[in-house]
Protein backbone atom coordinates (compact mmCIF):
# COMPACT_ATOMS: atom_id res chain seq x y z
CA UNK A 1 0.00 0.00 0.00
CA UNK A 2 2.67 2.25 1.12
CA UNK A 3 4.88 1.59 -2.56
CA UNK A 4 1.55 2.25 -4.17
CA UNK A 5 1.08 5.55 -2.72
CA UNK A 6 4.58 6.86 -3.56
CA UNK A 7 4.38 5.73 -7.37
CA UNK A 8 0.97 7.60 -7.23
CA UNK A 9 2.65 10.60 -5.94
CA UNK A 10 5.66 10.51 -8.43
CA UNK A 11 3.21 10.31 -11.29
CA UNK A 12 0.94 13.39 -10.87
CA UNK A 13 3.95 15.65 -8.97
CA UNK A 14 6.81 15.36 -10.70
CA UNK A 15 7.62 18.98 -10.63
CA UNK A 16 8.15 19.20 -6.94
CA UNK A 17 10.55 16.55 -6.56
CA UNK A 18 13.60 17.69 -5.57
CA UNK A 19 17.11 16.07 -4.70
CA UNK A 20 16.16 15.81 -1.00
CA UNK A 21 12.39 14.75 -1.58
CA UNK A 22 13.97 12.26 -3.89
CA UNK A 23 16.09 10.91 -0.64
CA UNK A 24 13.51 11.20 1.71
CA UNK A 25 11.13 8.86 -0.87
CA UNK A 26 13.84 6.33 -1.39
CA UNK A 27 14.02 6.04 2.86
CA UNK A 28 10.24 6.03 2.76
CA UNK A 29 10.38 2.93 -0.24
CA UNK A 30 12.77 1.07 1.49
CA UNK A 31 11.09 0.96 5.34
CA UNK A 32 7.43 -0.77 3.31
CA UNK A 33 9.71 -3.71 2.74
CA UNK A 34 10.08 -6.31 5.61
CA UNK A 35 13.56 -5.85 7.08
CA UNK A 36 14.34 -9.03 6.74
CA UNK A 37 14.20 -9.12 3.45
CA UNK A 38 16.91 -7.76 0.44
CA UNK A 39 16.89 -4.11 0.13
CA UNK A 40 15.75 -3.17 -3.68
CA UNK A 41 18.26 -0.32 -4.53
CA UNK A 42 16.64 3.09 -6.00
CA UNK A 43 17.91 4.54 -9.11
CA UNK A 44 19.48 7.90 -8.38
CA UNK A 45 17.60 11.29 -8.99
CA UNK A 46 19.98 14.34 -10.09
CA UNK A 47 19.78 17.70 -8.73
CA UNK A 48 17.23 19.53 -10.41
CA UNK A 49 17.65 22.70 -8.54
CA UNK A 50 21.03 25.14 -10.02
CA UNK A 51 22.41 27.69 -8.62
CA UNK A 52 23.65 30.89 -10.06
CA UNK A 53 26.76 31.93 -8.68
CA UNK A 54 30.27 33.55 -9.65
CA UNK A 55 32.81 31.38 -9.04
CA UNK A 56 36.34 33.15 -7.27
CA UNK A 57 39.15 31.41 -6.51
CA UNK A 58 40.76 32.22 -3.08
CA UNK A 59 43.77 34.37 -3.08
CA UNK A 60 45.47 35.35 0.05
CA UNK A 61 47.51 37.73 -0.94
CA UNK A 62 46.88 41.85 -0.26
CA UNK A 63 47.82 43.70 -3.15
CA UNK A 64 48.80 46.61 -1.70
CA UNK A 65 48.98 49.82 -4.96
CA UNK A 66 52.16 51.77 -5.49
CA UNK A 67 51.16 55.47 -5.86
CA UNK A 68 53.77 58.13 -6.49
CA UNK A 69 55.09 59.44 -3.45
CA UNK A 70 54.72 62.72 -3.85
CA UNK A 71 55.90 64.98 -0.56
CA UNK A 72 59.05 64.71 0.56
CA UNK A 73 59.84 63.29 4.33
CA UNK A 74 62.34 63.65 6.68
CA UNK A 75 64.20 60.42 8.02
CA UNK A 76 66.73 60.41 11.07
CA UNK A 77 69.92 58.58 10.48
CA UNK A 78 70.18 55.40 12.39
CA UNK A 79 73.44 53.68 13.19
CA UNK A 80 74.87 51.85 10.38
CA UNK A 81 73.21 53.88 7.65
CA UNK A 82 74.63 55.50 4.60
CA UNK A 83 73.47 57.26 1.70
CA UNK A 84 73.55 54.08 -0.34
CA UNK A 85 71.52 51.70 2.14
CA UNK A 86 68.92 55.06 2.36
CA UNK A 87 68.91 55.71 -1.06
CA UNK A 88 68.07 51.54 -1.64
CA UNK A 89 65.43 51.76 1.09
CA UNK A 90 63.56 54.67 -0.66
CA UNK A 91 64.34 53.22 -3.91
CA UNK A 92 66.40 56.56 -5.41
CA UNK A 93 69.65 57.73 -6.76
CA UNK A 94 71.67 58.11 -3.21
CA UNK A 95 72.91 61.30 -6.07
CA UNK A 96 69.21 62.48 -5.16
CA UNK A 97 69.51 62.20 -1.26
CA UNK A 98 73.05 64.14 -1.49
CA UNK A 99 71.66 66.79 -3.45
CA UNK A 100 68.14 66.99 -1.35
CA UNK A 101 70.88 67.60 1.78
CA UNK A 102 73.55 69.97 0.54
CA UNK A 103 73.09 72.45 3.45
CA UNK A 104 73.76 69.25 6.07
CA UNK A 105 76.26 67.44 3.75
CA UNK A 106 77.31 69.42 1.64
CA UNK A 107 77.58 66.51 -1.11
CA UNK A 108 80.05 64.68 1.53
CA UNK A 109 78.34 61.17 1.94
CA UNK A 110 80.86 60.82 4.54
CA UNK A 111 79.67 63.79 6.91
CA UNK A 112 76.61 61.87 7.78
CA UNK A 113 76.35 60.49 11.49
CA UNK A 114 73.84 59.33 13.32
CA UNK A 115 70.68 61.16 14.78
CA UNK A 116 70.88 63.90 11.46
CA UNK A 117 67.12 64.56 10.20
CA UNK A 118 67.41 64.24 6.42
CA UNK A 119 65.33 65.00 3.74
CA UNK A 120 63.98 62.22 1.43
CA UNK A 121 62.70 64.11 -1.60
CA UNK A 122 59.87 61.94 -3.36
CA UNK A 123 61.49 60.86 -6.66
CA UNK A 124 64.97 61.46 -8.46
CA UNK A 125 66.31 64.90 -9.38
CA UNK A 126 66.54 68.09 -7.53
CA UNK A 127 64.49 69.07 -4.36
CA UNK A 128 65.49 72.82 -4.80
CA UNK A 129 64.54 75.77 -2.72
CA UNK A 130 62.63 78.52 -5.09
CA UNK A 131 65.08 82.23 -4.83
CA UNK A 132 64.14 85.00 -5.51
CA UNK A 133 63.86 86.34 -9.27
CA UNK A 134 64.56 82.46 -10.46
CA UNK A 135 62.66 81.91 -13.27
CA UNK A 136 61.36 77.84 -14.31
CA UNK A 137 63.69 78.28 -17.31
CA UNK A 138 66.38 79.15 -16.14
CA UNK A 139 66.22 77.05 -13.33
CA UNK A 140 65.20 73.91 -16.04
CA UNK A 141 68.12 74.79 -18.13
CA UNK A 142 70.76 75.01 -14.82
CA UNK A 143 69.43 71.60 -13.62
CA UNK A 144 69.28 70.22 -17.09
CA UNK A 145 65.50 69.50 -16.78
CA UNK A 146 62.07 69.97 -18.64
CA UNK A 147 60.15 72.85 -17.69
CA UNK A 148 57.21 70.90 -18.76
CA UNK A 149 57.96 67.78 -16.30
CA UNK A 150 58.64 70.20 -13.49
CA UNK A 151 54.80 72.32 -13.63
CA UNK A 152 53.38 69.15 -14.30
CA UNK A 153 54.58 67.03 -11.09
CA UNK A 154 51.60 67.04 -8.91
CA UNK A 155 53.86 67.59 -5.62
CA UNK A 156 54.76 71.33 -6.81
CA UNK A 157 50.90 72.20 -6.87
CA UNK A 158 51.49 74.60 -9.67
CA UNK A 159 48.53 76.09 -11.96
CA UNK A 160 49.41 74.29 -15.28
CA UNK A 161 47.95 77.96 -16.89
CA UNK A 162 50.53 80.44 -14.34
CA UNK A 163 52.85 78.41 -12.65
CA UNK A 164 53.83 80.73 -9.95
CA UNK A 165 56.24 79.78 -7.26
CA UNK A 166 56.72 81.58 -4.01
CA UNK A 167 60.57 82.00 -3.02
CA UNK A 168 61.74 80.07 -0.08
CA UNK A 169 59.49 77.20 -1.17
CA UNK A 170 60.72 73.82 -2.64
CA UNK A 171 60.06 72.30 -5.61
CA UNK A 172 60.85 69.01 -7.09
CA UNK A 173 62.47 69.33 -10.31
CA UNK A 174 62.33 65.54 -12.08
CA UNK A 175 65.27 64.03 -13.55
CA UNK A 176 67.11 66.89 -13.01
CA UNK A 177 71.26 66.71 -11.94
CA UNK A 178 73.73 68.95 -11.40
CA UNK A 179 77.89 68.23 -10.37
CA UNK A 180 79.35 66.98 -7.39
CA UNK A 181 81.10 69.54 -5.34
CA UNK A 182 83.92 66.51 -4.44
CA UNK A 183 85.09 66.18 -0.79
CA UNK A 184 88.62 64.19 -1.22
CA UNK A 185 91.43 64.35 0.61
CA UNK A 186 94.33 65.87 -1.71
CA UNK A 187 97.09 63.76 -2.76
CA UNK A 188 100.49 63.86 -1.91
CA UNK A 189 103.66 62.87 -4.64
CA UNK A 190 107.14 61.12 -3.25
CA UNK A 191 109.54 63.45 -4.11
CA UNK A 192 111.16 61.08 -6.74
CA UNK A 193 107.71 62.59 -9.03
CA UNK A 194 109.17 66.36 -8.55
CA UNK A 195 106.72 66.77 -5.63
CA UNK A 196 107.71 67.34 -1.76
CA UNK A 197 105.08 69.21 -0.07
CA UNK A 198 102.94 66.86 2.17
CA UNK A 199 99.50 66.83 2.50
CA UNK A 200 98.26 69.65 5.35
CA UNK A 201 97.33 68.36 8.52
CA UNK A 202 98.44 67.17 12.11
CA UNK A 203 99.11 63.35 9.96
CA UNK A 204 100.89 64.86 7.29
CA UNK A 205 105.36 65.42 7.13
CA UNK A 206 108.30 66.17 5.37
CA UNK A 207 108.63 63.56 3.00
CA UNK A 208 112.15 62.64 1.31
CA UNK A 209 113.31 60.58 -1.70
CA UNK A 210 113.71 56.88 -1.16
CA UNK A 211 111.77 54.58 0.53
CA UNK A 212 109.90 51.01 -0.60
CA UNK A 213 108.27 50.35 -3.80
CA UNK A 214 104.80 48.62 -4.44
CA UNK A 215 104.21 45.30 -6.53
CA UNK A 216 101.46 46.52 -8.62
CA UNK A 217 98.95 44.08 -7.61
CA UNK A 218 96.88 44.66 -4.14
CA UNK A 219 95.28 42.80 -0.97
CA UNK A 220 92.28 43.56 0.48
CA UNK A 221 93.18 45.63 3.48
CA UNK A 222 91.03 43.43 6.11
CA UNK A 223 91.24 39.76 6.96
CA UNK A 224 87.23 39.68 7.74
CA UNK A 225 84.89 38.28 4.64
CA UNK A 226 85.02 40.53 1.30
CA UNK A 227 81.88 42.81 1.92
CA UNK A 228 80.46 46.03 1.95
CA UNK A 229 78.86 47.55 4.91
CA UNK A 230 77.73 50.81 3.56
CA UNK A 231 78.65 52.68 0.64
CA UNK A 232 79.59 51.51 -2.87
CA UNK A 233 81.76 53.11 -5.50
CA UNK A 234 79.99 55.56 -7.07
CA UNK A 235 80.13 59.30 -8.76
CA UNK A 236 79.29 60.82 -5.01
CA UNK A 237 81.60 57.99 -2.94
CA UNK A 238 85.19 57.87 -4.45
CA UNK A 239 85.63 54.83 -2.42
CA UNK A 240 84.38 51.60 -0.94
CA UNK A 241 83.05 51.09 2.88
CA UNK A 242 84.63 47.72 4.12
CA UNK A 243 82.70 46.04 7.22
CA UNK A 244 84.76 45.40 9.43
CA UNK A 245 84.94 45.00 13.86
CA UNK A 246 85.95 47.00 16.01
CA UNK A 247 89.82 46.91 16.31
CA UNK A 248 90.33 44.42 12.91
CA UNK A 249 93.32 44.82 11.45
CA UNK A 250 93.57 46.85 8.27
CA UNK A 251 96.58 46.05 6.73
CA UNK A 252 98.19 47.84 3.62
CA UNK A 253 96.94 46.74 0.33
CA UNK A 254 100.69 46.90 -1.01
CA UNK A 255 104.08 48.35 -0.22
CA UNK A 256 105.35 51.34 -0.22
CA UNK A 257 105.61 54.48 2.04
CA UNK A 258 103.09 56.64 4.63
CA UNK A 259 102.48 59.95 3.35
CA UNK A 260 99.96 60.90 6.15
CA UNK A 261 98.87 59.36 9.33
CA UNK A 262 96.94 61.06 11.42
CA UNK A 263 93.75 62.82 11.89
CA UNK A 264 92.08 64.58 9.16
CA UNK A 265 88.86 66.66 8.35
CA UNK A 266 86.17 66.08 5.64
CA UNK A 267 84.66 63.11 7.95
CA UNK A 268 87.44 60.75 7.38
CA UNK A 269 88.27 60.66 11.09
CA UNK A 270 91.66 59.14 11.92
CA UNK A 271 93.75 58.11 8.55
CA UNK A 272 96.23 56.46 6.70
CA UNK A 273 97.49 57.15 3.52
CA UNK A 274 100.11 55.22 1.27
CA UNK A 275 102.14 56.08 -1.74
CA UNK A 276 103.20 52.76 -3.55
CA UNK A 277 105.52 55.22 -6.01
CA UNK A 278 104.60 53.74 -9.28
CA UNK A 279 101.73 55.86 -9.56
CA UNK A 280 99.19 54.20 -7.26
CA UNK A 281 98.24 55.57 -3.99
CA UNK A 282 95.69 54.18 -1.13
CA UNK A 283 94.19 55.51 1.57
CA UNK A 284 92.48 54.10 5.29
CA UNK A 285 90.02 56.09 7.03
CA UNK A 286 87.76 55.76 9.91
CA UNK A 287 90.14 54.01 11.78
CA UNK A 288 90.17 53.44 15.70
CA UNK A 289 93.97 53.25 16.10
CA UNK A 290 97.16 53.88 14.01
CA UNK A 291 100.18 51.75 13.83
CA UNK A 292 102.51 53.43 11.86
CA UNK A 293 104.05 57.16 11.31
CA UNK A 294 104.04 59.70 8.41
CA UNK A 295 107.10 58.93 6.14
CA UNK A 296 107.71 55.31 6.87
CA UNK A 297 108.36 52.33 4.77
CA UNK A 298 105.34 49.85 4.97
CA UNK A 299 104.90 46.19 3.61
CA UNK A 300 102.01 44.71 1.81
CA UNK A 301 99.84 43.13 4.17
CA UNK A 302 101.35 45.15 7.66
CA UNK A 303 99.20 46.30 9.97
CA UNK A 304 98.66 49.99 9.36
CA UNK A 305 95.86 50.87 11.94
CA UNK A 306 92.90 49.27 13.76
CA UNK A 307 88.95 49.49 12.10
CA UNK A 308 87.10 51.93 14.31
CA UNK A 309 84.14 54.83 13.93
CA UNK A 310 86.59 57.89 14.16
CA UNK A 311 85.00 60.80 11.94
CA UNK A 312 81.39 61.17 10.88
CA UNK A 313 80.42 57.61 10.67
CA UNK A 314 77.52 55.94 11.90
CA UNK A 315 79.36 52.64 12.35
CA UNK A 316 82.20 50.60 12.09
CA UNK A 317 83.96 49.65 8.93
CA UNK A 318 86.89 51.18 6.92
CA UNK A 319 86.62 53.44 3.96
CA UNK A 320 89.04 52.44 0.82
CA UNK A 321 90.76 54.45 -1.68
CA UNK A 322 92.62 53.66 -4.65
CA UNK A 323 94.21 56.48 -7.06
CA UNK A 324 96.16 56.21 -9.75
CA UNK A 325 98.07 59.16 -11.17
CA UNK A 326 95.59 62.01 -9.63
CA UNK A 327 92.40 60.17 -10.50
CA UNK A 328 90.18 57.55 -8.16
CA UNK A 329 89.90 53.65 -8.82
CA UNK A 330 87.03 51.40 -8.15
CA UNK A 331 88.68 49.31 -5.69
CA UNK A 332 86.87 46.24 -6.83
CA UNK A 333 89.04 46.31 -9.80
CA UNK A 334 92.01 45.94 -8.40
CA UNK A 335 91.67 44.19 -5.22
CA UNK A 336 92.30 40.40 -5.34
C-alpha cells in the first residue's frame, strides 16, 4: 500500500521533486519492505535545482597599490646607515639624497652620522629651494630639466595655466642633476715625481726621496669576509666602505711608504694614507687606532691601523681608496 502511494505521488507531482524529496522517498520505499528481506536499490535522482553563482578562486595575498610618493619626508639617520643603504630603502639615486641635503652634507656622503634629520625628496632629481627672481627656465636649463615635467609634477601644486612659485618654497624638479662639489682628501707625490710638499694636517710630514716600492697588484686591506657595509663606489663615494669589527686589522693593500697618518677633516676621522711610487696611492680612514708614522716604509699586508668609527660615521667599517696618477679607482678592480 505504502509503494503504491509513492508511485501515485511521483506520477501526478513530478515537478516538486527535488534532490532531497527524492532521498527522503527512497528512505520512505525502502522501510514498506520487511527488514528481513533484500533491500531493492533506488535509481538515483539528479539535482534539479542550479544555482547561479560567480565562481572566485581564493587568493590570500593583499595587493597593496604603489602610488607616487609625492611629498618629501624627513628620516633620522640610524646607526649603520649610509646614503647608499637610504637611497636603496627609498628606492632613489643616493645622487638624489646628497643633493636633497647639501646644506647638512654638503655633497660629503661621509659627513653623515647618526641622529641627522634628512630630507627624502619623493622621486629622483633636484628638491630645490625657489630664490628670488629664479625663473622655471632658467632654473630647467641650470638643472638640465624639462620645464614641462617640473609644472606638471603634482607635488609642486602649480597652476598648469601660471605656474607661480613663491621664493623660499621647494620644488621638485624631475630628472634633473647637477655636479658633485667633491670632498677628497688631496694627494700627496714622493719626491722622486718632482713633488715634496705633504698633505696639510696634524698626519701629514716632510717627505724625502727613497723609501719602498709597491708590486702593482693589491690585498684587500682586512682579513674579515670581502663585503660592503655601507657605501659603494659611485660618482658621489670615491671609495668603498669595508665592514669590518671594532679593532680588525687593516693592513696595507701593497708596499710602499706613509704619506699621512693622522687625523684629518672632511669626515674621514683618523687616517692612513700610502704612496706605492709607481703611480698608485691608497688611503684608510675611519680608523680606531694607528700603527705606523708619516714617512715610513710599509709592507704589503702590515698592519697599518685598527677598524674603528673615528670621523662622521655611523658605524664601524673602513673606507678604501685607490688612485692612480691624480684620478680615483674602483677598488673592486684591483683588489684580489
Amino acid at each position: 500500500m505504502v509503494l503504491f502511494m509513492v508511485i501515485l505521488l511521483v506520477q501526478r507531482a513530478p515537478e516538486v521533486i527535488s534532490a532531497t524529496t527524492a532521498l527522503d522517498l527512497r528512505q520512505l520505499t525502502a522501510t514498506a519492505f520487511d527488514p528481513g528481506s533484500v533491500e531493492a536499490p533506488l535509481p538515483e535522482y539528479p539535482q534539479t535545482v542550479s544555482i547561479n553563482a560567480i565562481v572566485r578562486d581564493v587568493n590570500a595575498h593583499t595587493i597593496i597599490p604603489t602610488r607616487l610618493r609625492t611629498t618629501a619626508v624627513e628620516y633620522t639617520v640610524q646607526k649603520g646607515d649610509s646614503i647608499f643603504s637610504i637611497s636603496n630603502k627609498y628606492k632613489l639615486k643616493p645622487e638624489s639624497i646628497l643633493w636633497a641635503n647639501y646644506d647638512l652634507l654638503q655633497d660629503n656622503p661621509n659627513m653623515l652620522s647618526v641622529g641627522q634629520k634628512i630630507i627624502i625628496p619623493p622621486v629622483d632629481g633636484i628638491y630645490y629651494k625657489w630664490q628670488e627672481n629664479d625663473k622655471l627656465e632658467d632654473v630647467a636649463a641650470r638643472f638640465k630639466a624639462d620645464v614641462k615635467e617640473i609644472i606638471s609634477f603634482s607635488g609642486n601644486k602649480l597652476d598648469m595655466t601660471n605656474p607661480v612659485i613663491k621664493t623660499d618654497s621647494y620644488v621638485m624638479i624631475p630628472g634633473g642633476s647637477r655636479e658633485f662639489k667633491q670632498w677628497v682628501v688631496p694627494m700627496a707625490w714622493r719626491p722622486s715625481s718632482g713633488a715634496n710638499k705633504g698633505i696639510s694636517g696634524p698626519g701629514g710630514c716632510e717627505l724625502f726621496a727613497g723609501g719602498a716600492y709597491g708590486t702593482g697588484s693589491f690585498l684587500w686591506p682586512t682579513s674579515g669576509a670581502h663585503v660592503l657595509s655601507g657605501n659603494d663606489f659611485w660618482s658621489g663615494h670615491l671609495g668603498i666602505d669595508i665592514a669590518a669589527g671594532m679593532n680588525d686589522p687593516v693592513m696595507a693593500a701593497d708596499t710602499g711608504v706613509v704619506i699621512y697618518a693622522g687625523v684629518i677633516g672632511g669626515g674621514y676621522g683618523n687616517m692612513v694614507m700610502i704612496d706605492h711610487g709607481n703611480g698608485y696611492q691608497t688611503l684608510y680612514a675611519h680608523l680606531n687606532s694607528i700603527a705606523v708614522g708619516c714617512g715610513q716604509s710599509v709592507s704589503k699586508g702590515q698592519a697599518v691601523g685598527y677598524a674603528g668609527n673615528t670621523g662622521n660615521s655611523t658605524g664601524v667599517h673602513l673606507h678604501f681608496e685607490v688612485r692612480y696618477q691624480g684620478g680615483f679607482i674602483n677598488p673592486w678592480y684591483v683588489l684580489n
